[in-house]
N, C-alpha and C. Protein backbone atom coordinates (compact mmCIF):
# COMPACT_ATOMS: atom_id res chain seq x y z
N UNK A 1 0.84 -1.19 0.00
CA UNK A 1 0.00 0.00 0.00
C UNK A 1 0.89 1.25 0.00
N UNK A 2 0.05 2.20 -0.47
CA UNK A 2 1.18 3.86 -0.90
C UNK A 2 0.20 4.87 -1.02
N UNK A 3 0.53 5.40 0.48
CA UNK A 3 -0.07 7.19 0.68
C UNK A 3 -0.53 7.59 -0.83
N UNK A 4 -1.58 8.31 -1.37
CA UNK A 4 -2.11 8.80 -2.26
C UNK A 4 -2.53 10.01 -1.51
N UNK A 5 -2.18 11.43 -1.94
CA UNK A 5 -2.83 12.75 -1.29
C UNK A 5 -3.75 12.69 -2.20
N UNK A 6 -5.05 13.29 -1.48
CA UNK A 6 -6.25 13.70 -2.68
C UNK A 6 -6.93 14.55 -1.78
N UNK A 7 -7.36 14.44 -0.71
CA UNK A 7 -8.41 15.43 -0.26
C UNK A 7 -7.14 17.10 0.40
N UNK A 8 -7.43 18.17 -0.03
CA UNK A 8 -7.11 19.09 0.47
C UNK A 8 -7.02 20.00 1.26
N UNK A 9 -6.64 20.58 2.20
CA UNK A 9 -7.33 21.38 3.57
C UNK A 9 -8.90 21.72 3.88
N UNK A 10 -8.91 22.51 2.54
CA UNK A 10 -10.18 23.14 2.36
C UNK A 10 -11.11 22.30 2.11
N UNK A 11 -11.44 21.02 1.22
CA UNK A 11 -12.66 19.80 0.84
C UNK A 11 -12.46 19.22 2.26
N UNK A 12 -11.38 18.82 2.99
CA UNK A 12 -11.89 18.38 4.32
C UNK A 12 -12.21 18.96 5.26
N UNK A 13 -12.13 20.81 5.49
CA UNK A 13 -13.00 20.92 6.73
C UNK A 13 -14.22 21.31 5.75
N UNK A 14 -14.08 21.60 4.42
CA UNK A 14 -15.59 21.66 4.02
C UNK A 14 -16.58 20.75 4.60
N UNK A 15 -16.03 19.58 4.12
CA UNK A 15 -16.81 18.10 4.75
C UNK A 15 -16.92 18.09 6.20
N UNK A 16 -16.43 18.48 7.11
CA UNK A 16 -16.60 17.77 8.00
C UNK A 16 -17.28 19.24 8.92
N UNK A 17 -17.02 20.73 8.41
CA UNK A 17 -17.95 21.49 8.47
C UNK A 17 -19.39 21.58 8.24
N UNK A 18 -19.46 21.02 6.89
CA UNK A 18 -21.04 20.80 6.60
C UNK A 18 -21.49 19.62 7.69
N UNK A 19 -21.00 18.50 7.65
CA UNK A 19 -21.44 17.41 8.03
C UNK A 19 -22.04 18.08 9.73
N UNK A 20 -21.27 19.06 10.17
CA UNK A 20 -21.53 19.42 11.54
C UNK A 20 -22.53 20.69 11.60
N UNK A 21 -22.83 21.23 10.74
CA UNK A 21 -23.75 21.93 10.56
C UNK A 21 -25.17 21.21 10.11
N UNK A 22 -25.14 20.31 9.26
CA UNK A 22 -26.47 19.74 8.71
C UNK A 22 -26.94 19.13 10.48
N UNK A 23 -25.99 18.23 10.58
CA UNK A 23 -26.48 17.28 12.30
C UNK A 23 -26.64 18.42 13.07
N UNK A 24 -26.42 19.49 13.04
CA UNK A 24 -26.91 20.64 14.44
C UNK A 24 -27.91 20.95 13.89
N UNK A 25 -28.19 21.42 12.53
CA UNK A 25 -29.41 21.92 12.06
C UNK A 25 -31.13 20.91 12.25
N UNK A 26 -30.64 19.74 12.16
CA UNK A 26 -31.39 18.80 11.70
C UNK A 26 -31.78 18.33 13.59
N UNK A 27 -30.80 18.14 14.35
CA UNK A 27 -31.10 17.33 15.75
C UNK A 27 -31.10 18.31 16.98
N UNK A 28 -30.21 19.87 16.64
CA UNK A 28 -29.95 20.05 17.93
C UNK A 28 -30.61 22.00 17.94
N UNK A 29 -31.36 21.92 16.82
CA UNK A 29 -31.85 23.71 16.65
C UNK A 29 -33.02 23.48 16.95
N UNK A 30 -33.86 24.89 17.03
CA UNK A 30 -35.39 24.97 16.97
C UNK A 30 -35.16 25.82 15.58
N UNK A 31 -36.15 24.82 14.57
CA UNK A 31 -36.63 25.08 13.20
C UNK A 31 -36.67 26.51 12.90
N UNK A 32 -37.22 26.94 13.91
CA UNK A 32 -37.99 28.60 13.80
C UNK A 32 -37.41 29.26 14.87
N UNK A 33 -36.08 29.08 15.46
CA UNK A 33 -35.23 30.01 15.95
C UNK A 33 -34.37 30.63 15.06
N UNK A 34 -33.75 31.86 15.34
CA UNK A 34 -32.43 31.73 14.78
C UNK A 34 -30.99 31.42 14.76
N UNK A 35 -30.82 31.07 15.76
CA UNK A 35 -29.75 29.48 15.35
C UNK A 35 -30.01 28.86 13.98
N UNK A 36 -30.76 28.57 14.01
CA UNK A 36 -31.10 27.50 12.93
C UNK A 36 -30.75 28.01 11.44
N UNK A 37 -31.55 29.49 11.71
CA UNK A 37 -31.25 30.26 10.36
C UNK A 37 -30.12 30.65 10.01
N UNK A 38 -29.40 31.25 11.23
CA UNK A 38 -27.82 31.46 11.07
C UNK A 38 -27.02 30.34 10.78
N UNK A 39 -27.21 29.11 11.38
CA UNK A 39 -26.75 27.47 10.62
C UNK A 39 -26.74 27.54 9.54
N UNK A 40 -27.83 27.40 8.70
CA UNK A 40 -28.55 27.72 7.33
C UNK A 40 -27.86 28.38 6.43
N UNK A 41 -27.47 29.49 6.67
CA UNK A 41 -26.70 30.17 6.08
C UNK A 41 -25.42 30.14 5.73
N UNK A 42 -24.72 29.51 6.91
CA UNK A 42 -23.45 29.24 6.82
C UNK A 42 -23.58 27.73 5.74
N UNK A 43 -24.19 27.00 6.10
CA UNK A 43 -24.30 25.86 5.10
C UNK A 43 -24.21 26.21 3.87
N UNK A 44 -25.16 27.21 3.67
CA UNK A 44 -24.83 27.98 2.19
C UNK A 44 -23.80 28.41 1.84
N UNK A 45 -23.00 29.12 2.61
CA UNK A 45 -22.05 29.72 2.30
C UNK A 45 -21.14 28.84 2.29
N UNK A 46 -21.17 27.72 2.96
CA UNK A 46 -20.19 26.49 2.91
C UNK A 46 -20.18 26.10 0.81
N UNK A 47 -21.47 25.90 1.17
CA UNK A 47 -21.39 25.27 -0.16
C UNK A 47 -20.86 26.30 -1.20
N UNK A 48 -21.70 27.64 -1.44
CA UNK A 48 -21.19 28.39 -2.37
C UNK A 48 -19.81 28.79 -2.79
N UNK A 49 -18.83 28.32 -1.10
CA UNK A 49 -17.05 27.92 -1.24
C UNK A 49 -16.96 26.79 -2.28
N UNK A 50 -17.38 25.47 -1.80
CA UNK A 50 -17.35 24.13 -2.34
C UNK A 50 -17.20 24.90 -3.93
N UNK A 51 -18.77 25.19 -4.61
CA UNK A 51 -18.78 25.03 -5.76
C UNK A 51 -17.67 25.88 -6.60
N UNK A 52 -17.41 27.35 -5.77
CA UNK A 52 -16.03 27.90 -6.32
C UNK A 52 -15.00 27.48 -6.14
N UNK A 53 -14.69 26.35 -5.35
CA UNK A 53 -12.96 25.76 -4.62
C UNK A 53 -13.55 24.38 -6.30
N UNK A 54 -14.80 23.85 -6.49
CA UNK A 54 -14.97 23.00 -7.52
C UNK A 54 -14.68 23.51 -8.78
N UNK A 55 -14.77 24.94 -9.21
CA UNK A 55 -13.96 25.29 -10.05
C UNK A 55 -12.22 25.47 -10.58
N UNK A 56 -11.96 25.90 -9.24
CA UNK A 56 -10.61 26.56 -9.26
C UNK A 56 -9.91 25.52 -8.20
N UNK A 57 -10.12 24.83 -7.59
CA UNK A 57 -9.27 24.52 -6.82
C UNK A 57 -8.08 23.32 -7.01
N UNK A 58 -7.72 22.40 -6.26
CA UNK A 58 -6.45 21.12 -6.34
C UNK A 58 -7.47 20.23 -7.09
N UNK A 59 -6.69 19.43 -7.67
CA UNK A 59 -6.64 18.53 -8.56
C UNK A 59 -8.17 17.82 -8.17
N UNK A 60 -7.97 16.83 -7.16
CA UNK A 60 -9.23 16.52 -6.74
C UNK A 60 -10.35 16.80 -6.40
N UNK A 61 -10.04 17.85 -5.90
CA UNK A 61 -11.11 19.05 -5.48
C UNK A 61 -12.20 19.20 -6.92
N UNK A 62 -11.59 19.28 -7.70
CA UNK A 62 -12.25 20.53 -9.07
C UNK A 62 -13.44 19.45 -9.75
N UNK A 63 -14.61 19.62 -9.83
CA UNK A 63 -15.75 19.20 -10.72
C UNK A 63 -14.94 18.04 -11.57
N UNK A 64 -14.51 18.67 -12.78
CA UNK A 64 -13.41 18.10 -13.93
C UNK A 64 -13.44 16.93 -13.77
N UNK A 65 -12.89 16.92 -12.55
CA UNK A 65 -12.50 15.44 -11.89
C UNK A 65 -13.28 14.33 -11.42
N UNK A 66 -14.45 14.54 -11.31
CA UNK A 66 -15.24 13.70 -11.02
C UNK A 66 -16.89 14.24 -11.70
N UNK A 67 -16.79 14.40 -12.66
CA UNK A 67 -18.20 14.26 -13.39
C UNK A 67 -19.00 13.64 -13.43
N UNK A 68 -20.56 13.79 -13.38
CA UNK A 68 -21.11 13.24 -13.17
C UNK A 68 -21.45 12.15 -14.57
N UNK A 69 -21.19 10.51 -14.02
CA UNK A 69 -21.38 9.55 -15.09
C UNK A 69 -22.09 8.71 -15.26
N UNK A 70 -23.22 8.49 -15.21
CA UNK A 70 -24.58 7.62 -15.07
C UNK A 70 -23.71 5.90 -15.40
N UNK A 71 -22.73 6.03 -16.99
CA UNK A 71 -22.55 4.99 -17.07
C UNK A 71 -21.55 4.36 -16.24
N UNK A 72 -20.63 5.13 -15.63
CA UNK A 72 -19.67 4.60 -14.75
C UNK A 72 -20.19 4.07 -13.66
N UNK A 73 -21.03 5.08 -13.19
CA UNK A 73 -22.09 4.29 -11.74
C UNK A 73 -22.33 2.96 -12.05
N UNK A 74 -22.92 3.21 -13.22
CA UNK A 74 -23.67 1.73 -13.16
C UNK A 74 -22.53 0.50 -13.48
N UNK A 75 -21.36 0.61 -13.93
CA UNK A 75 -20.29 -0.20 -14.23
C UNK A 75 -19.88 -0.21 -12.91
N UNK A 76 -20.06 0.88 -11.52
CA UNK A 76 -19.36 0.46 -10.12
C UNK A 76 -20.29 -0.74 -10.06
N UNK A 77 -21.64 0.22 -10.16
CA UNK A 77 -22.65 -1.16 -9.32
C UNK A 77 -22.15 -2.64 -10.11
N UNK A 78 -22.13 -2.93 -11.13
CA UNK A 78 -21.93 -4.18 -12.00
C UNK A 78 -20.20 -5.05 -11.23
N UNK A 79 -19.73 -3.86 -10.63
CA UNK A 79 -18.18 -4.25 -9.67
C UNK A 79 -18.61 -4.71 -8.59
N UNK A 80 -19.77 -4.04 -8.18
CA UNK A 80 -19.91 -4.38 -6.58
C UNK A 80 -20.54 -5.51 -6.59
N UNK A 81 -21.59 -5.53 -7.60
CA UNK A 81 -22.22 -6.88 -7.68
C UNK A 81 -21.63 -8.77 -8.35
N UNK A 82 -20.38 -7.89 -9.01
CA UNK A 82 -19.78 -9.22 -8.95
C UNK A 82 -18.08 -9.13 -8.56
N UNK A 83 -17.92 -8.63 -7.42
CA UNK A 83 -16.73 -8.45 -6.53
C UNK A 83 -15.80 -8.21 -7.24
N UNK A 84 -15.55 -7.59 -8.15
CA UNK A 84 -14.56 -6.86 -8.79
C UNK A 84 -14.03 -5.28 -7.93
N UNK A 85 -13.17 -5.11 -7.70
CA UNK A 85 -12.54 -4.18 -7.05
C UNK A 85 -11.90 -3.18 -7.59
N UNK A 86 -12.51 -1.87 -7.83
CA UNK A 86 -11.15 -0.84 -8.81
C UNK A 86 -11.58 0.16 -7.88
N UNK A 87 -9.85 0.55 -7.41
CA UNK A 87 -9.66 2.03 -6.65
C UNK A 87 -9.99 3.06 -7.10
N UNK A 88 -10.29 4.23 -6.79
CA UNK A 88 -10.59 5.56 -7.12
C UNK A 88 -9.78 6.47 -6.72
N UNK A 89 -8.83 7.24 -6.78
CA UNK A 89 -7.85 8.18 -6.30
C UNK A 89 -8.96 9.41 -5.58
N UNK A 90 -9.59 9.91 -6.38
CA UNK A 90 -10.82 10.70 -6.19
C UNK A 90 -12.26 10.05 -5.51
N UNK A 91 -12.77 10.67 -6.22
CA UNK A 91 -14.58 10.12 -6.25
C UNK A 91 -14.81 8.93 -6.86
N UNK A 92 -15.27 8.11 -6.20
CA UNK A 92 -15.32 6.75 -6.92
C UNK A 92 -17.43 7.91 -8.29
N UNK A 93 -17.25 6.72 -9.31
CA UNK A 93 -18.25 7.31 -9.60
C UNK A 93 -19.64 7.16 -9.02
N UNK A 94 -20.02 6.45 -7.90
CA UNK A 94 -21.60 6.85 -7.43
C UNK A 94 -21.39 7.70 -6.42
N UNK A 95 -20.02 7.75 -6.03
CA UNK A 95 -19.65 8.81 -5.02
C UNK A 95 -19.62 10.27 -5.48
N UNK A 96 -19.13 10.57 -7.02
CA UNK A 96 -19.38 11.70 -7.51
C UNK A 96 -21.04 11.95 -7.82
N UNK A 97 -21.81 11.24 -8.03
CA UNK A 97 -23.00 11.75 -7.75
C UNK A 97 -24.01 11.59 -6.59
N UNK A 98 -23.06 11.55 -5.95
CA UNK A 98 -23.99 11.15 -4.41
C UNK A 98 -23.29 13.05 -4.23
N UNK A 99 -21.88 13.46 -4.45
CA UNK A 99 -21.53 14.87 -4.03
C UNK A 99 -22.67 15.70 -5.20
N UNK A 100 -22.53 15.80 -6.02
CA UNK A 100 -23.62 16.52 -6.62
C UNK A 100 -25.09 16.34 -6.32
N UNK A 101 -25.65 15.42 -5.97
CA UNK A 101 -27.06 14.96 -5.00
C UNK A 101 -26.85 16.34 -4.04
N UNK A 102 -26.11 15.83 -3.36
CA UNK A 102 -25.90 16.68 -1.62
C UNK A 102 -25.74 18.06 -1.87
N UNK A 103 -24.98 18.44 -2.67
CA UNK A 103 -24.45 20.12 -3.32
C UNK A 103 -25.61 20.40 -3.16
N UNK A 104 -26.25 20.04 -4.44
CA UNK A 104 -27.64 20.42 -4.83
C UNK A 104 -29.03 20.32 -4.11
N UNK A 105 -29.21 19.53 -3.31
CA UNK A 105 -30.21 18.77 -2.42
C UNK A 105 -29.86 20.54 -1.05
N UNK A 106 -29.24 20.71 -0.85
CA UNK A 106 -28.38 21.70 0.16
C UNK A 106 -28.51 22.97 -0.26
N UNK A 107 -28.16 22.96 -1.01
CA UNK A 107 -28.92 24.87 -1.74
C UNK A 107 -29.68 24.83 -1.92
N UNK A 108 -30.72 23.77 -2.21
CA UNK A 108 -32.29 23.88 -2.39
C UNK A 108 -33.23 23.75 -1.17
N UNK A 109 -32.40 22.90 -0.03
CA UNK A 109 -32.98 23.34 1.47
C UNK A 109 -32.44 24.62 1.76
N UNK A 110 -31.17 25.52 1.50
CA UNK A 110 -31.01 26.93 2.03
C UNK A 110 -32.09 27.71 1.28
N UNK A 111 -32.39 27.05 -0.04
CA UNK A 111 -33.05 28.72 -0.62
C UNK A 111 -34.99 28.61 -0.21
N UNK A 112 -35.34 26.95 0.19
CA UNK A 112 -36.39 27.17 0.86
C UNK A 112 -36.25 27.02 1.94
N UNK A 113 -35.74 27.19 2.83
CA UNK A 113 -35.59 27.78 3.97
C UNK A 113 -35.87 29.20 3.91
N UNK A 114 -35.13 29.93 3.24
CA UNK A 114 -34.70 31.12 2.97
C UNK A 114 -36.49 31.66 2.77
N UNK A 115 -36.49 31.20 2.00
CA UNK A 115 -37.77 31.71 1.52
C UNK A 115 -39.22 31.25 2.22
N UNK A 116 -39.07 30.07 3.00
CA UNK A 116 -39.98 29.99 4.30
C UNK A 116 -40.16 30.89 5.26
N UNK A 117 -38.71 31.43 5.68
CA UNK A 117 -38.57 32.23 6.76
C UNK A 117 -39.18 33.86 5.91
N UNK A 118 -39.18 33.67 4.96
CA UNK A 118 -39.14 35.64 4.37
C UNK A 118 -40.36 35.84 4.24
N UNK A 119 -40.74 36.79 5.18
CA UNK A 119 -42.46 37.61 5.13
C UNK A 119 -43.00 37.65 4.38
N UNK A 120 -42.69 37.72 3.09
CA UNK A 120 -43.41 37.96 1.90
C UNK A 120 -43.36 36.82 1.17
N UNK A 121 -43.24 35.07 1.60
CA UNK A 121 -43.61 34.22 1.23
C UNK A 121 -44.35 33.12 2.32
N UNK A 122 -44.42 33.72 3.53
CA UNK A 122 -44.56 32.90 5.07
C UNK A 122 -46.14 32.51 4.90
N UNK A 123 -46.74 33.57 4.06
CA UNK A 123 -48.45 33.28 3.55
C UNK A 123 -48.86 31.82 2.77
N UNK A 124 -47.62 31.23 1.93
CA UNK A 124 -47.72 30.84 1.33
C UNK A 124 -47.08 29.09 1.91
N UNK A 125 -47.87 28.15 1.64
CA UNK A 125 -47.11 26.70 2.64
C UNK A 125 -46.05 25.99 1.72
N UNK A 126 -46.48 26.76 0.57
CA UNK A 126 -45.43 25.41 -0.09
C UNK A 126 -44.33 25.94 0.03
N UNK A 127 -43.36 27.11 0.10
CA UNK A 127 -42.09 26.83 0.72
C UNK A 127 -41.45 26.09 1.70
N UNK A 128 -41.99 26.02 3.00
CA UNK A 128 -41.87 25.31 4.31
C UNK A 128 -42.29 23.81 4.17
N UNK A 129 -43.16 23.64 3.36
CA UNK A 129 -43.28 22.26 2.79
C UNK A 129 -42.31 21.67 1.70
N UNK A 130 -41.59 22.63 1.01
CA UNK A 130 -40.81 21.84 -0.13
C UNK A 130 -39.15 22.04 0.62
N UNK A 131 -38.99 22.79 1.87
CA UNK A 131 -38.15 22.84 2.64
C UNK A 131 -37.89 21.61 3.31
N UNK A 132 -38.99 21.10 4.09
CA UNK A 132 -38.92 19.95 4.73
C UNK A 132 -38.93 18.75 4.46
N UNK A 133 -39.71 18.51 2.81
CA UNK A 133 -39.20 17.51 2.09
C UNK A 133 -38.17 17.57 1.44
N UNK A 134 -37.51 18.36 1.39
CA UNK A 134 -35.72 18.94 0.43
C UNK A 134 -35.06 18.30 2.20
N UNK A 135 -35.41 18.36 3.31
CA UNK A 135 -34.40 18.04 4.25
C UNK A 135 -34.26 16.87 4.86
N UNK A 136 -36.12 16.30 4.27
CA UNK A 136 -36.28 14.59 4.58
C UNK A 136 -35.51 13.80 3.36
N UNK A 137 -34.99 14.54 2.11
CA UNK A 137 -34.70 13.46 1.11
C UNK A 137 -32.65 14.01 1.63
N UNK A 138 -32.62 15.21 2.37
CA UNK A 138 -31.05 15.13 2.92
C UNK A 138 -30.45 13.87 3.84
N UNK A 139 -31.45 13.72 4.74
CA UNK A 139 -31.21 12.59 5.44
C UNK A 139 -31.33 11.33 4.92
N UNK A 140 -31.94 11.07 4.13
CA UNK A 140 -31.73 10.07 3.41
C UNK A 140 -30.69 9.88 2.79
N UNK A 141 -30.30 10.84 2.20
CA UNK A 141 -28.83 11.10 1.24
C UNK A 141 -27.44 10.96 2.12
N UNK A 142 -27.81 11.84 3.52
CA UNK A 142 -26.43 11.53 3.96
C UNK A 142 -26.74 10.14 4.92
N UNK A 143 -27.72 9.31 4.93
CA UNK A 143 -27.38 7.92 5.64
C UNK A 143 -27.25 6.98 4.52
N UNK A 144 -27.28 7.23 3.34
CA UNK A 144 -26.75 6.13 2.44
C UNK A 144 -25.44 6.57 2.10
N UNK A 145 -24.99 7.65 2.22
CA UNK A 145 -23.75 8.09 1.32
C UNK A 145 -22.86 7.55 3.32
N UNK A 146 -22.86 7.68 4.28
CA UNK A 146 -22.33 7.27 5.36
C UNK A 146 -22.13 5.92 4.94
N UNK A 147 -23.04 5.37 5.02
CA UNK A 147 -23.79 3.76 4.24
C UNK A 147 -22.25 3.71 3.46
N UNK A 148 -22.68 4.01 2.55
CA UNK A 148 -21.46 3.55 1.04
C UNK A 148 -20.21 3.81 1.39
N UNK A 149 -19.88 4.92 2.18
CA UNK A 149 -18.42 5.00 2.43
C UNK A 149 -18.07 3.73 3.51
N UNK A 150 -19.04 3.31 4.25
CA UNK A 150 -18.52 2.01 5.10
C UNK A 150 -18.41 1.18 4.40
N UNK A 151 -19.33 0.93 3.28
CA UNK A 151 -19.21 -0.25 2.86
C UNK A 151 -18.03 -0.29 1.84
N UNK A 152 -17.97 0.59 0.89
CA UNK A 152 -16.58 0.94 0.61
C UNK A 152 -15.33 0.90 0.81
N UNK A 153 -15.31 1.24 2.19
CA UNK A 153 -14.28 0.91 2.58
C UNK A 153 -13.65 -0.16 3.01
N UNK A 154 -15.01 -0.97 3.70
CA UNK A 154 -14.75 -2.23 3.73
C UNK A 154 -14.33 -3.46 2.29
N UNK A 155 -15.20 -3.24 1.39
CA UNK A 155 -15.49 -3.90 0.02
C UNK A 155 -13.55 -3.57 -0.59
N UNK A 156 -13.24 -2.41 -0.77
CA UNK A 156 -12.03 -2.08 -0.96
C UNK A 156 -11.00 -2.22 -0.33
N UNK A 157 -11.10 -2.26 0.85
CA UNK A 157 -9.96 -1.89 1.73
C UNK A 157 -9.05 -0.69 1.60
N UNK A 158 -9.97 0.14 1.68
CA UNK A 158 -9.26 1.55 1.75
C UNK A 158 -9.96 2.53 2.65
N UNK A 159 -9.61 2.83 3.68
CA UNK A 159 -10.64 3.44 4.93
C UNK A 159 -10.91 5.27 4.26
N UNK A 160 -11.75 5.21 3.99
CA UNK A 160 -12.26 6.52 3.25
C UNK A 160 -12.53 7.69 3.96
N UNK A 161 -13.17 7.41 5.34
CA UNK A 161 -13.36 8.51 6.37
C UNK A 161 -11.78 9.00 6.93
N UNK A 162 -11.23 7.84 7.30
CA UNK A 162 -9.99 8.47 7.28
C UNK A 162 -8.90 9.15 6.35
N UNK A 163 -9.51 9.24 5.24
CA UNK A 163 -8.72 9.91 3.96
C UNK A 163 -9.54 11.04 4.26
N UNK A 164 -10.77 11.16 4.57
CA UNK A 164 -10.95 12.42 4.69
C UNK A 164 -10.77 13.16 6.09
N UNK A 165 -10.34 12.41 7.05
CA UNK A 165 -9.51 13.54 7.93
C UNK A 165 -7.85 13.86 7.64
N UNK A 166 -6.89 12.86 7.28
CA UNK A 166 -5.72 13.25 7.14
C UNK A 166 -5.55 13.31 5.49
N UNK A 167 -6.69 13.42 4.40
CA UNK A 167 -5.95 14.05 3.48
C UNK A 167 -5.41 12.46 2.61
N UNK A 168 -5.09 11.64 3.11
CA UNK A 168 -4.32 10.56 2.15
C UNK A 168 -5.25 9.27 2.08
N UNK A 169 -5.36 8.55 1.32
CA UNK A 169 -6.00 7.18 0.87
C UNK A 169 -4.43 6.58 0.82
N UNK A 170 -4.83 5.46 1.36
CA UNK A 170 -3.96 4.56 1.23
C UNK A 170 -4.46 3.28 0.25
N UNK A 171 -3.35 3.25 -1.36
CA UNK A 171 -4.30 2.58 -2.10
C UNK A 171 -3.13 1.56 -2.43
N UNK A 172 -3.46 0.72 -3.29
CA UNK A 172 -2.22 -0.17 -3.53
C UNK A 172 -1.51 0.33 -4.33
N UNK A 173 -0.16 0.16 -4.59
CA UNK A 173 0.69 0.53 -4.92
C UNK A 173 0.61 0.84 -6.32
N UNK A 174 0.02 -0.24 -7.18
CA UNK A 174 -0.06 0.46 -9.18
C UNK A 174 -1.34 1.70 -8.61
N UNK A 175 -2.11 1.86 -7.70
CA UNK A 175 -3.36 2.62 -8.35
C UNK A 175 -2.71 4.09 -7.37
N UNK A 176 -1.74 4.27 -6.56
CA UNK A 176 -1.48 5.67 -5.97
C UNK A 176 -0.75 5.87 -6.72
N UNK A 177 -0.61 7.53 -6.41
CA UNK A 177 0.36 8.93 -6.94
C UNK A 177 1.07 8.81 -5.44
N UNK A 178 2.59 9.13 -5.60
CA UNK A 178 3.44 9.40 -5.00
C UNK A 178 2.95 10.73 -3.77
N UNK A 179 3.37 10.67 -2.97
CA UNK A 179 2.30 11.68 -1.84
C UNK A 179 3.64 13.02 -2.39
N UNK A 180 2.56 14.57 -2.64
CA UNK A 180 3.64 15.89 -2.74
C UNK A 180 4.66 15.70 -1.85
């Protein structure tokens, strides 16, 4: 096995920022305080980093790199289902669209939120309703994507949560890059 760097300062406290903002928002706020809203916001602003660090940023970091591929997904699933094993330096591909799910799933709970909370739509239910189903299909999203990285990691043998606190995957030796 051979250190592979891929996750970068910034994608890992992104991650593990959001991840601590969604679980305060979701278990430990009142809906209609502002805590919650000030949470909210920062989530946004988390993300609106993400998608500019997804333009411009390190190698792994950047969109480019992990596009979204309907057919690759389905060639993981066809791996997983008959125990074939191929590393990912990056985003494996259902993992790159499980991050675009969440991106997106996440600005669409900030902007109805946003717009639940704003006087001049509070008359109206379907914001607060398409808020709360945008935050019931989040939880779903982040207990399968938790889901997949265990199983992942297990199925592979490459501990993934821990690549995303110190930054390195440890992959076998033909599939890593030499660590900077």
């Amino acid at each position: 096995m051979q250190k592979a760097y891929v996750w970068d300062p910034l994608v890992r406290s992104f991650h593990w920022l959001l991840a601590g903002g969604f679980l305060a928002n979701v278990l430990l706020t009142d809906p209609d305080g502002s805590l919650h809203h000030y949470i909210g916001y920062f989530i946004a602003e988390l993300v609106g980093l993400r998608m500019i660090w997804g333009l411009t940023g390190s190698r792994y970091a950047r969109f480019s790199c992990f596009p979204p591929d309907p057919g690759a997904a389905a060639g993981q699933l066809t791996d997983i289902a008959t125990g074939r094993v191929r590393h990912h330096k990056g985003h494996s591909p259902l993992g790159a669209l499980m991050i675009y799910n969440l991106l997106l799933t996440l600005l669409a709970v900030a902007l109805t939120g946003w717009m639940a909370a704003s006087p001049a739509l509070q008359s109206f239910g379907w914001p607060e309703d398409l808020h709360e189903a945008l935050v019931s299909w989040a939880e779903f999203s982040v207990v399968l994507h938790v889901a997949a990285v265990l199983f992942e990691s297990r199925r592979t043998k490459v501990n993934l949560a821990r690549a995303m606190v110190t930054g390195y995957k440890e992959l076998p030796k033909t599939d890593a890059e030499p660590a900077p």
